[in-house]
Protein backbone atom coordinates (compact mmCIF):
# COMPACT_ATOMS: atom_id res chain seq x y z
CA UNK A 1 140.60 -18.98 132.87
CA UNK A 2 141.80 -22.53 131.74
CA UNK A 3 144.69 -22.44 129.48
CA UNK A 4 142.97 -22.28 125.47
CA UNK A 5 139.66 -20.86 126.69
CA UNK A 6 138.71 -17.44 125.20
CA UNK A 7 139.67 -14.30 127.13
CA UNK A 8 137.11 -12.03 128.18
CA UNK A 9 135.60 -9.65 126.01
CA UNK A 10 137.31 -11.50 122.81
CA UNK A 11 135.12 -13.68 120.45
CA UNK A 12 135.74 -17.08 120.23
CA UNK A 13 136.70 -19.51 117.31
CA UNK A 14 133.23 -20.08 116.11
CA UNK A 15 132.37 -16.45 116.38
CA UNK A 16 136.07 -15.71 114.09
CA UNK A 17 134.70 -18.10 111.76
CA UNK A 18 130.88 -16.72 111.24
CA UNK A 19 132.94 -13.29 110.90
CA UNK A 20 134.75 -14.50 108.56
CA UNK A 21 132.16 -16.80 106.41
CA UNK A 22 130.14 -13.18 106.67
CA UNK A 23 132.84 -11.17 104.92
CA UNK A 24 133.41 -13.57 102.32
CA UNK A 25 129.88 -13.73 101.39
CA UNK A 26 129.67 -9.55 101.58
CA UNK A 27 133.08 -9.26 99.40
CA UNK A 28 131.27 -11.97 96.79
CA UNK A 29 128.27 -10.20 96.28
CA UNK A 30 130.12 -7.12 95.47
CA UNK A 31 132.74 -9.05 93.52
CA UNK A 32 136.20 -8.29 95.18
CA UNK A 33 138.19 -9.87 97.14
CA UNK A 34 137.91 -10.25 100.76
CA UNK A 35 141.23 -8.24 101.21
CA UNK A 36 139.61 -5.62 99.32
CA UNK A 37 136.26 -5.27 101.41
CA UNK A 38 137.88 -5.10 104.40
CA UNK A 39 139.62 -2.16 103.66
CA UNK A 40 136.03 -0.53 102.07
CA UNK A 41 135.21 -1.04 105.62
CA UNK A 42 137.78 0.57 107.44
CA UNK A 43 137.64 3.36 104.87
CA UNK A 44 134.44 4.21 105.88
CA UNK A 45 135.10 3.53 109.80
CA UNK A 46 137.31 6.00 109.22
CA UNK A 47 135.24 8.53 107.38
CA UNK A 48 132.70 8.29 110.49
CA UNK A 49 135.06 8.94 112.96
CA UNK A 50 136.88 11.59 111.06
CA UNK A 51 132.94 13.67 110.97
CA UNK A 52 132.32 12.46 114.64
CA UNK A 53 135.21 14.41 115.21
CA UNK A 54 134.15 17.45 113.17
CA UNK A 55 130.95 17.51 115.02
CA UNK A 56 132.35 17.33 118.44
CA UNK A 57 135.11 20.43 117.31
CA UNK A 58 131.95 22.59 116.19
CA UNK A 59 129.89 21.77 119.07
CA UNK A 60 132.86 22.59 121.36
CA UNK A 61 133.59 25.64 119.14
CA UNK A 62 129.60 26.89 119.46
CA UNK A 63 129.84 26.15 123.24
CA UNK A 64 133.07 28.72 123.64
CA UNK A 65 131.26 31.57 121.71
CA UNK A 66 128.03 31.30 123.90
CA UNK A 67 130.31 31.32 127.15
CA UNK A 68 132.44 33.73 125.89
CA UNK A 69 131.86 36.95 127.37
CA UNK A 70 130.58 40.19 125.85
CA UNK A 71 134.02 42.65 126.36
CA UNK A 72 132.29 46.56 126.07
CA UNK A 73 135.00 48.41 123.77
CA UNK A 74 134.20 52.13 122.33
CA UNK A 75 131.09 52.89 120.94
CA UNK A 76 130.11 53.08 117.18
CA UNK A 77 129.92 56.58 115.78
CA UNK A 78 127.56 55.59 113.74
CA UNK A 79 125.54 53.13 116.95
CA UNK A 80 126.29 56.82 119.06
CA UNK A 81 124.26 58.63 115.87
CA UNK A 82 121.37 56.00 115.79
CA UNK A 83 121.07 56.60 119.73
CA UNK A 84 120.91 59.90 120.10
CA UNK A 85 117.95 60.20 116.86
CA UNK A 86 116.22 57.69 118.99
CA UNK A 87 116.44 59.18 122.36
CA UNK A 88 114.55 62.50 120.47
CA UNK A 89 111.68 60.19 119.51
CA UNK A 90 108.59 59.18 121.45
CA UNK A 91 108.86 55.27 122.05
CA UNK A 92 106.64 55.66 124.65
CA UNK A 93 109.06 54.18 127.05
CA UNK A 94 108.28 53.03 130.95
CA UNK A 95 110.34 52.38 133.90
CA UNK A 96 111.84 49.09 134.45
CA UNK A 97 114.46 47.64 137.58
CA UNK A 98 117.34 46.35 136.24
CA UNK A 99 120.33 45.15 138.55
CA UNK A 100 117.92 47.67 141.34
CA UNK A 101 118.50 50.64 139.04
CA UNK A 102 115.60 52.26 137.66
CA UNK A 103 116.16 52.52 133.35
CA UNK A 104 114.34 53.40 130.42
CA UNK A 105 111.86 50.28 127.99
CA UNK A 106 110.80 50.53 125.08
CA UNK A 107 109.39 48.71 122.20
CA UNK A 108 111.40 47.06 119.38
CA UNK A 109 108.58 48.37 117.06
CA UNK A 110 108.53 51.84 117.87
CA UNK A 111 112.22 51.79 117.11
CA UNK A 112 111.63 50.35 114.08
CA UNK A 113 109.16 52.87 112.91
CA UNK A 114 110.90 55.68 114.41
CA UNK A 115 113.82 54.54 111.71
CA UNK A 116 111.31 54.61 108.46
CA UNK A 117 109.71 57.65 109.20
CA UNK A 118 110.51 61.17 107.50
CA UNK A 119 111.58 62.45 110.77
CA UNK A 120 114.51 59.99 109.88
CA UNK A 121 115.40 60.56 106.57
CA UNK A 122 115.54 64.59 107.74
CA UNK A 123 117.90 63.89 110.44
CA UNK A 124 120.03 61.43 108.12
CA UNK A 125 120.31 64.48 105.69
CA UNK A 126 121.85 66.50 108.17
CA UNK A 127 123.55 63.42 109.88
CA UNK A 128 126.02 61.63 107.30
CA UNK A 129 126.42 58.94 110.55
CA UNK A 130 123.29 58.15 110.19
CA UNK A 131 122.84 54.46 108.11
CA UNK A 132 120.81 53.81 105.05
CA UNK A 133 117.14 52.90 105.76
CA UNK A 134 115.03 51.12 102.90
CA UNK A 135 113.50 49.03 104.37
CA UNK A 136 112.28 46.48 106.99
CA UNK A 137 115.78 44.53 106.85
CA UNK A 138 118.26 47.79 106.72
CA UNK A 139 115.86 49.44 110.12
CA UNK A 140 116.70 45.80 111.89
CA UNK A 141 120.09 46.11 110.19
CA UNK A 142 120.67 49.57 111.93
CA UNK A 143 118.46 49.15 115.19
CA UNK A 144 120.79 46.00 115.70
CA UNK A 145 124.21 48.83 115.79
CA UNK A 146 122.61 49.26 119.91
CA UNK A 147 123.44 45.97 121.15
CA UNK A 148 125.88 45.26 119.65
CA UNK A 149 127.94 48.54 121.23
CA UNK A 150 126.17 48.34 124.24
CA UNK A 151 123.24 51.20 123.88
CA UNK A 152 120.80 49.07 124.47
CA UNK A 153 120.58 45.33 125.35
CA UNK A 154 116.89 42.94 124.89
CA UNK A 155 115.56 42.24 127.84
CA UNK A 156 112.63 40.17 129.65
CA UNK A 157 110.06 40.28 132.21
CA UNK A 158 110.86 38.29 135.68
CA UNK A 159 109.09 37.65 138.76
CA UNK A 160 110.59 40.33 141.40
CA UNK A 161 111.05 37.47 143.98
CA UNK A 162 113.55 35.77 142.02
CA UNK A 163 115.75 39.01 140.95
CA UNK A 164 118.15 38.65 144.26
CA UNK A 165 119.33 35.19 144.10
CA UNK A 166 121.73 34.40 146.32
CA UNK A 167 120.79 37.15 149.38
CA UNK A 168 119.08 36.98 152.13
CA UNK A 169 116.74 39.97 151.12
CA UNK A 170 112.97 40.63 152.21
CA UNK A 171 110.47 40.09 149.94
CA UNK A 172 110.54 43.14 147.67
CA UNK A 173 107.27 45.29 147.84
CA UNK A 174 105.46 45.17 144.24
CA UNK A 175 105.16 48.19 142.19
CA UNK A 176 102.30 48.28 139.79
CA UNK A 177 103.18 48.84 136.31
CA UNK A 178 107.17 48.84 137.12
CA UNK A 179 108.74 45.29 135.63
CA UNK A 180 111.81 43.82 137.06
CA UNK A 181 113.74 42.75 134.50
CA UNK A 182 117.12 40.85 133.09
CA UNK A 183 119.21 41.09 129.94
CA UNK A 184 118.03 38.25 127.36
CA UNK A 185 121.09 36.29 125.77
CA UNK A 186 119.87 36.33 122.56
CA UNK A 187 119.94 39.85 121.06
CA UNK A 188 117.05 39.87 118.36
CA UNK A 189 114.83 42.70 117.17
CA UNK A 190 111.05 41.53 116.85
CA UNK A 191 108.01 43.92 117.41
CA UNK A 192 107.32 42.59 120.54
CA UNK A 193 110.62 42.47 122.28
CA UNK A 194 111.69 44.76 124.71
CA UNK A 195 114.83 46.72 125.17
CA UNK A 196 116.20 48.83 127.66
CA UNK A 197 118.42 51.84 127.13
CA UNK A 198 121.96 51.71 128.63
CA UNK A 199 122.97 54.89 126.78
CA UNK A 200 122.08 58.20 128.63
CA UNK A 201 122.71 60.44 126.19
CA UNK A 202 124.84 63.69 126.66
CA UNK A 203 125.82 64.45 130.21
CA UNK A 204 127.17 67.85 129.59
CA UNK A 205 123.64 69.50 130.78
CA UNK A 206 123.44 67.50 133.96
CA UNK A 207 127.04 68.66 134.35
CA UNK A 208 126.10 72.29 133.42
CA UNK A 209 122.98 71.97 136.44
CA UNK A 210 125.10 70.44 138.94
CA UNK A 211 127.67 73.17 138.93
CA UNK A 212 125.22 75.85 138.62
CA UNK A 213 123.54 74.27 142.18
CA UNK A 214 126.89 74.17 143.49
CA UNK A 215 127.58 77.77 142.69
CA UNK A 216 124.12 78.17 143.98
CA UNK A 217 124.59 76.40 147.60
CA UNK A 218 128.14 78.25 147.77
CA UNK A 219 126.59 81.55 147.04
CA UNK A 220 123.79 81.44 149.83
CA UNK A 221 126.49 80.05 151.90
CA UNK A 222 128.55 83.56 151.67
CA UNK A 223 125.70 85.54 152.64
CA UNK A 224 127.02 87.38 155.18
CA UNK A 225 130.20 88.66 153.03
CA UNK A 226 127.65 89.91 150.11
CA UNK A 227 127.55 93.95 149.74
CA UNK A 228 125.15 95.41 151.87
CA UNK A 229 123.00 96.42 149.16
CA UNK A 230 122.14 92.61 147.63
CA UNK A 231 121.51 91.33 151.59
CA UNK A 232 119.39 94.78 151.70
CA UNK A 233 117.58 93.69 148.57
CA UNK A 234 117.12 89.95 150.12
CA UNK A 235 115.67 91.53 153.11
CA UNK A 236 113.07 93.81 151.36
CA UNK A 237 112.57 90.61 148.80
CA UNK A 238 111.41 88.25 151.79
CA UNK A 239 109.15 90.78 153.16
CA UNK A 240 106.96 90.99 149.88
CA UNK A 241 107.00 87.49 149.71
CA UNK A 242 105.83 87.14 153.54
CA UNK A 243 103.36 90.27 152.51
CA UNK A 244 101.80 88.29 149.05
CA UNK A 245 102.08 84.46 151.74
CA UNK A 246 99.95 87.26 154.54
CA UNK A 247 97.67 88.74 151.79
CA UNK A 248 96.61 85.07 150.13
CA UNK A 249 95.76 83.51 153.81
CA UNK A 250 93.64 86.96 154.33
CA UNK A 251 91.89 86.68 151.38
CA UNK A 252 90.86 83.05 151.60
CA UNK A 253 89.54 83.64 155.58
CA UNK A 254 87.40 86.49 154.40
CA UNK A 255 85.66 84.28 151.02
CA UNK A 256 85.22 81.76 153.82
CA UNK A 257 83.42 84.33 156.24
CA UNK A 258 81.78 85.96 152.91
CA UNK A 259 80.58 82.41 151.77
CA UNK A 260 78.95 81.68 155.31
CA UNK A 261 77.02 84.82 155.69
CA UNK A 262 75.53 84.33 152.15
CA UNK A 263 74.79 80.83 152.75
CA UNK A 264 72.08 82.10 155.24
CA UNK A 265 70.90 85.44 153.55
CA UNK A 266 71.23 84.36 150.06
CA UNK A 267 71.49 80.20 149.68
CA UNK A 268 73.39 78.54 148.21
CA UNK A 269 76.01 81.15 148.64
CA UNK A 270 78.22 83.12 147.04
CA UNK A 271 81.91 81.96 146.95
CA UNK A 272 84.39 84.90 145.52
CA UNK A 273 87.44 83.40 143.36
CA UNK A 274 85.60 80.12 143.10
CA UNK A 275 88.42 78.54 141.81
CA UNK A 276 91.32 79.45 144.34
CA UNK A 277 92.22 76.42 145.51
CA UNK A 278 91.22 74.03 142.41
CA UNK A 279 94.17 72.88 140.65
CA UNK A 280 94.02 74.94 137.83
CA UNK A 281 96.96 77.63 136.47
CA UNK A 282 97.70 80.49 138.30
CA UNK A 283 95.21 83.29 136.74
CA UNK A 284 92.49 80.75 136.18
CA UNK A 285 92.48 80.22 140.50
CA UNK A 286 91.29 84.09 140.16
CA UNK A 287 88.72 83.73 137.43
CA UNK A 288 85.50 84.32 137.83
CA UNK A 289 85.66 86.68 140.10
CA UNK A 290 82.72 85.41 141.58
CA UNK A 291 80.06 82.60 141.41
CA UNK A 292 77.12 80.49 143.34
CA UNK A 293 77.80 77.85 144.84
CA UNK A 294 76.64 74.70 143.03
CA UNK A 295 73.59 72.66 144.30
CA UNK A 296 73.76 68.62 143.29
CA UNK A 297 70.86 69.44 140.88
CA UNK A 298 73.23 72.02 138.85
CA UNK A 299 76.07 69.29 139.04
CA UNK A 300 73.57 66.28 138.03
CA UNK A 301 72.72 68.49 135.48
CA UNK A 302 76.09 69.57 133.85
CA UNK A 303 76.89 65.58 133.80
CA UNK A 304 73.72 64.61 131.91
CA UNK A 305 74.59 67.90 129.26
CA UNK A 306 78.27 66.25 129.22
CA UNK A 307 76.92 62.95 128.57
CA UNK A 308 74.65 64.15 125.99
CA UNK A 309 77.44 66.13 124.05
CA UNK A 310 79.39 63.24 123.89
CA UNK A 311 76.80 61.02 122.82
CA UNK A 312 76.42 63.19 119.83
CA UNK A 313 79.95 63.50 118.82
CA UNK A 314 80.36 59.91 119.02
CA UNK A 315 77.02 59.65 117.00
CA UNK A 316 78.57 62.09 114.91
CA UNK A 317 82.24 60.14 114.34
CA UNK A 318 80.35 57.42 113.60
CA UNK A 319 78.41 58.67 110.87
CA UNK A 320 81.45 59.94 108.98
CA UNK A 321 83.07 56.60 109.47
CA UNK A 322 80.37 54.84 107.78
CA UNK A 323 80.28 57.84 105.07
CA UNK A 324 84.26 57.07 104.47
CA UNK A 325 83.68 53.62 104.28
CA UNK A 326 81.02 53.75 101.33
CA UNK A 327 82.60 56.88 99.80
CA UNK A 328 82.67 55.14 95.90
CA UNK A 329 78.79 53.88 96.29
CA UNK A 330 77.43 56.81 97.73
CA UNK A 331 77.25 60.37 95.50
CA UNK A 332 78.47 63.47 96.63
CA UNK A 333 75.30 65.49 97.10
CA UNK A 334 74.13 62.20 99.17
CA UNK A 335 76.95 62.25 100.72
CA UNK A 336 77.55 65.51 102.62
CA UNK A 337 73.20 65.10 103.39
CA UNK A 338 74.13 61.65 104.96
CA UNK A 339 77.40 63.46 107.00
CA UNK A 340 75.09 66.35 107.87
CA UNK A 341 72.15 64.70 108.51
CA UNK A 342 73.23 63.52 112.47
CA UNK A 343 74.03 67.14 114.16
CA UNK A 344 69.85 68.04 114.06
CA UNK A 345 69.61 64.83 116.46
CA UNK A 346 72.77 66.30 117.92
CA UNK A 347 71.81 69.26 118.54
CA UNK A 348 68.01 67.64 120.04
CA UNK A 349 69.97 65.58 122.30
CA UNK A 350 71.94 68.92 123.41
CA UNK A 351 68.99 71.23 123.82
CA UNK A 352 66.78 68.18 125.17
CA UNK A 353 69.20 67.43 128.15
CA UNK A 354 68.59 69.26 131.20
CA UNK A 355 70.57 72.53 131.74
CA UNK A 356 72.01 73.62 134.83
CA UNK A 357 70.11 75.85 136.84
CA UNK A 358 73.02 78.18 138.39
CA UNK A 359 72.48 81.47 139.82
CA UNK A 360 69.08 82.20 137.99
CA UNK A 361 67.44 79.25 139.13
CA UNK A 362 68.92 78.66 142.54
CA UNK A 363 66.78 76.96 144.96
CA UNK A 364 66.30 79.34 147.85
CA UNK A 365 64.25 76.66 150.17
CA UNK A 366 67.03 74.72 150.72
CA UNK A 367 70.37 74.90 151.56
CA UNK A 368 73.23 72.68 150.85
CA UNK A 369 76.81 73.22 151.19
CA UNK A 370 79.32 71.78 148.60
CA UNK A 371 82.64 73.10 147.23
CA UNK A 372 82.94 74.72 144.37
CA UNK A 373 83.75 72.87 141.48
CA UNK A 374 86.32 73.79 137.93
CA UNK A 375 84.37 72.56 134.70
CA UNK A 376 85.82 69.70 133.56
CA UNK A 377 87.67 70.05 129.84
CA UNK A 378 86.44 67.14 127.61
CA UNK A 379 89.08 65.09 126.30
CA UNK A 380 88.08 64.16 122.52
């Protein structure tokens, strides 16, 4: 530039002297000196640079405690205690992937009430480890002792295509009802979060069962140096077994051969040990000893007598709901007449339905062949 023109970026005379008419006008309508305002302002340029820098040396500060990485050191006794009480209670858990290993979920609510139930306060009696539980804040209080020793870290659902980043892997086949799933930063304990158990528990009875198979595997390994009196035992052991295997496969070739016959001389036929191969326990397969085969109008008619039953316990539950419900308004003689008053029409809909016919009734004009069939239990 010319020699006497303004360099760049600095203001030029007439700007100096609006700056300067500016301040003079600012320190008179405060009334001090012009000396004296301009050090106001740098006072205060200096106050906002001094919490610029504050908030910079916090944010920094935050940023190194998020990055910092979680170092696993020793358990808590009193985390181990909290664990272990846990693991003994039902928190319904399912199987999850994590990191392609299969673990344990559960609920962060289950835990919770697991903590404030009696079962609790009986195991904390014999348990001094065990912490205080009050209330709401002392069971997030103590549930929070997992994570933070590692027992059991929050986690989230993710989409199993997404869980190998980085490798070259096919796309993994979908189980239904199994979640893949990662560990959430942010350890909190609402009802709905999820956590998954990194704490097995005691491993000196899978210790105890491995050694006993390896004793096991060693021992039928030696057979040949045993006495002669244990291999004599094996031998005579194996042939009842192959005897009872014989027996069973004779026994179900001659109900098949006794079922075909009296499918033609007396139909529907008779099937002996109906229930052999149903899956029922082992001396239910042998009872009854006997029975008819069933025709579809015996089975048609078992279903409608199921459906019927049902219909009148629901009918029933119902009724005693309502009764709880208007217990104060309703007296106590008109009470147990308004609870009883459902199981005639119960027990109408019952006898109304059609039976089945079975053995007494059997059909004889036609014949039909079906399996036989294990009554169904009714689950309440």
């Amino acid at each position: 530039p010319p020699p006497g023109a303004p360099q760049p970026g600095q203001p030029t005379p007439e700007q100096i002297a609006m700056m300067q008419q500016q301040l003079t006008a600012e320190a008179a309508k405060r009334g001090i000196s012009v000396q004296q305002y301009v050090e106001q302002l740098k006072a205060q340029a200096m106050q906002q640079h001094q919490a610029q820098m504050r908030a910079q040396q916090q944010q920094q500060a935050a940023q190194q405690q998020q990055q910092q990485p979680i170092t696993p050191g020793p358990p808590n006794p009193a985390a181990l205690a909290v664990a272990n009480f846990l693991k003994g209670q039902d928190l319904k858990p399912r199987t999850c992937i994590l990191d392609e290993k299969r673990k344990d979920l559960f609920k962060v609510k289950r835990a919770i009430r697991a903590l404030q139930s009696p079962a609790y306060i009986k195991a904390r009696s014999k348990n001094p480890l065990l912490p205080e539980v009050n209330d709401r804040a002392t069971a997030e209080n103590t549930f929070k002792l997992l994570p933070l020793s590692l027992l059991a870290l929050r986690v989230n659902k993710i989409d199993p295509e997404h869980a190998h980043e980085g490798h070259n892997h096919a796309k993994p086949k979908r189980v239904k009802g199994l979640w893949t799933v990662r560990i959430e930063q942010h350890q909190e304990a609402h009802d709905d979060n999820y956590y998954v158990w990194l704490y097995e528990g005691s491993q000196v009875k899978t210790k105890l069962m491995a050694g006993g198979a390896l004793v096991a595997i060693i021992t039928v390994i030696l057979f040949p140096l045993w006495p002669l009196f244990m291999r004599q035992g094996v031998w005579y052991l194996s042939m009842g077994m192959l005897g009872l295997i014989g027996l069973f496969f004779a026994m179900a070739i001659f109900r098949l051969i006794l079922f075909i016959i009296t499918m033609f001389v007396a139909a529907p036929g008779l099937w002996l040990y109906p229930n052999l191969f149903e899956d029922v326990g082992f001396f239910d397969s042998f009872r009854p000893l006997w029975a008819w085969q069933k025709t579809p109008e015996d089975l048609k008619n078992e279903k409608a007598a199921k459906k019927a039953k049902k219909a009148a316990k629901a009918a029933a539950r119902a009724s005693g709901e309502k009764t709880h419900k208007h217990k104060k308004a309703i007296t106590p003689a008109s009470s147990n007449s308004a609870a009883s008053s459902p199981q005639p029409a119960a027990a109408s809909l019952v006898d109304s339905a059609p039976h089945p016919t079975g053995s007494e009734a059997r059909d004889t004009s036609s014949v039909q062949r079906r399996t036989a069939t294990v009554e169904e239990v009714e689950d309440d």
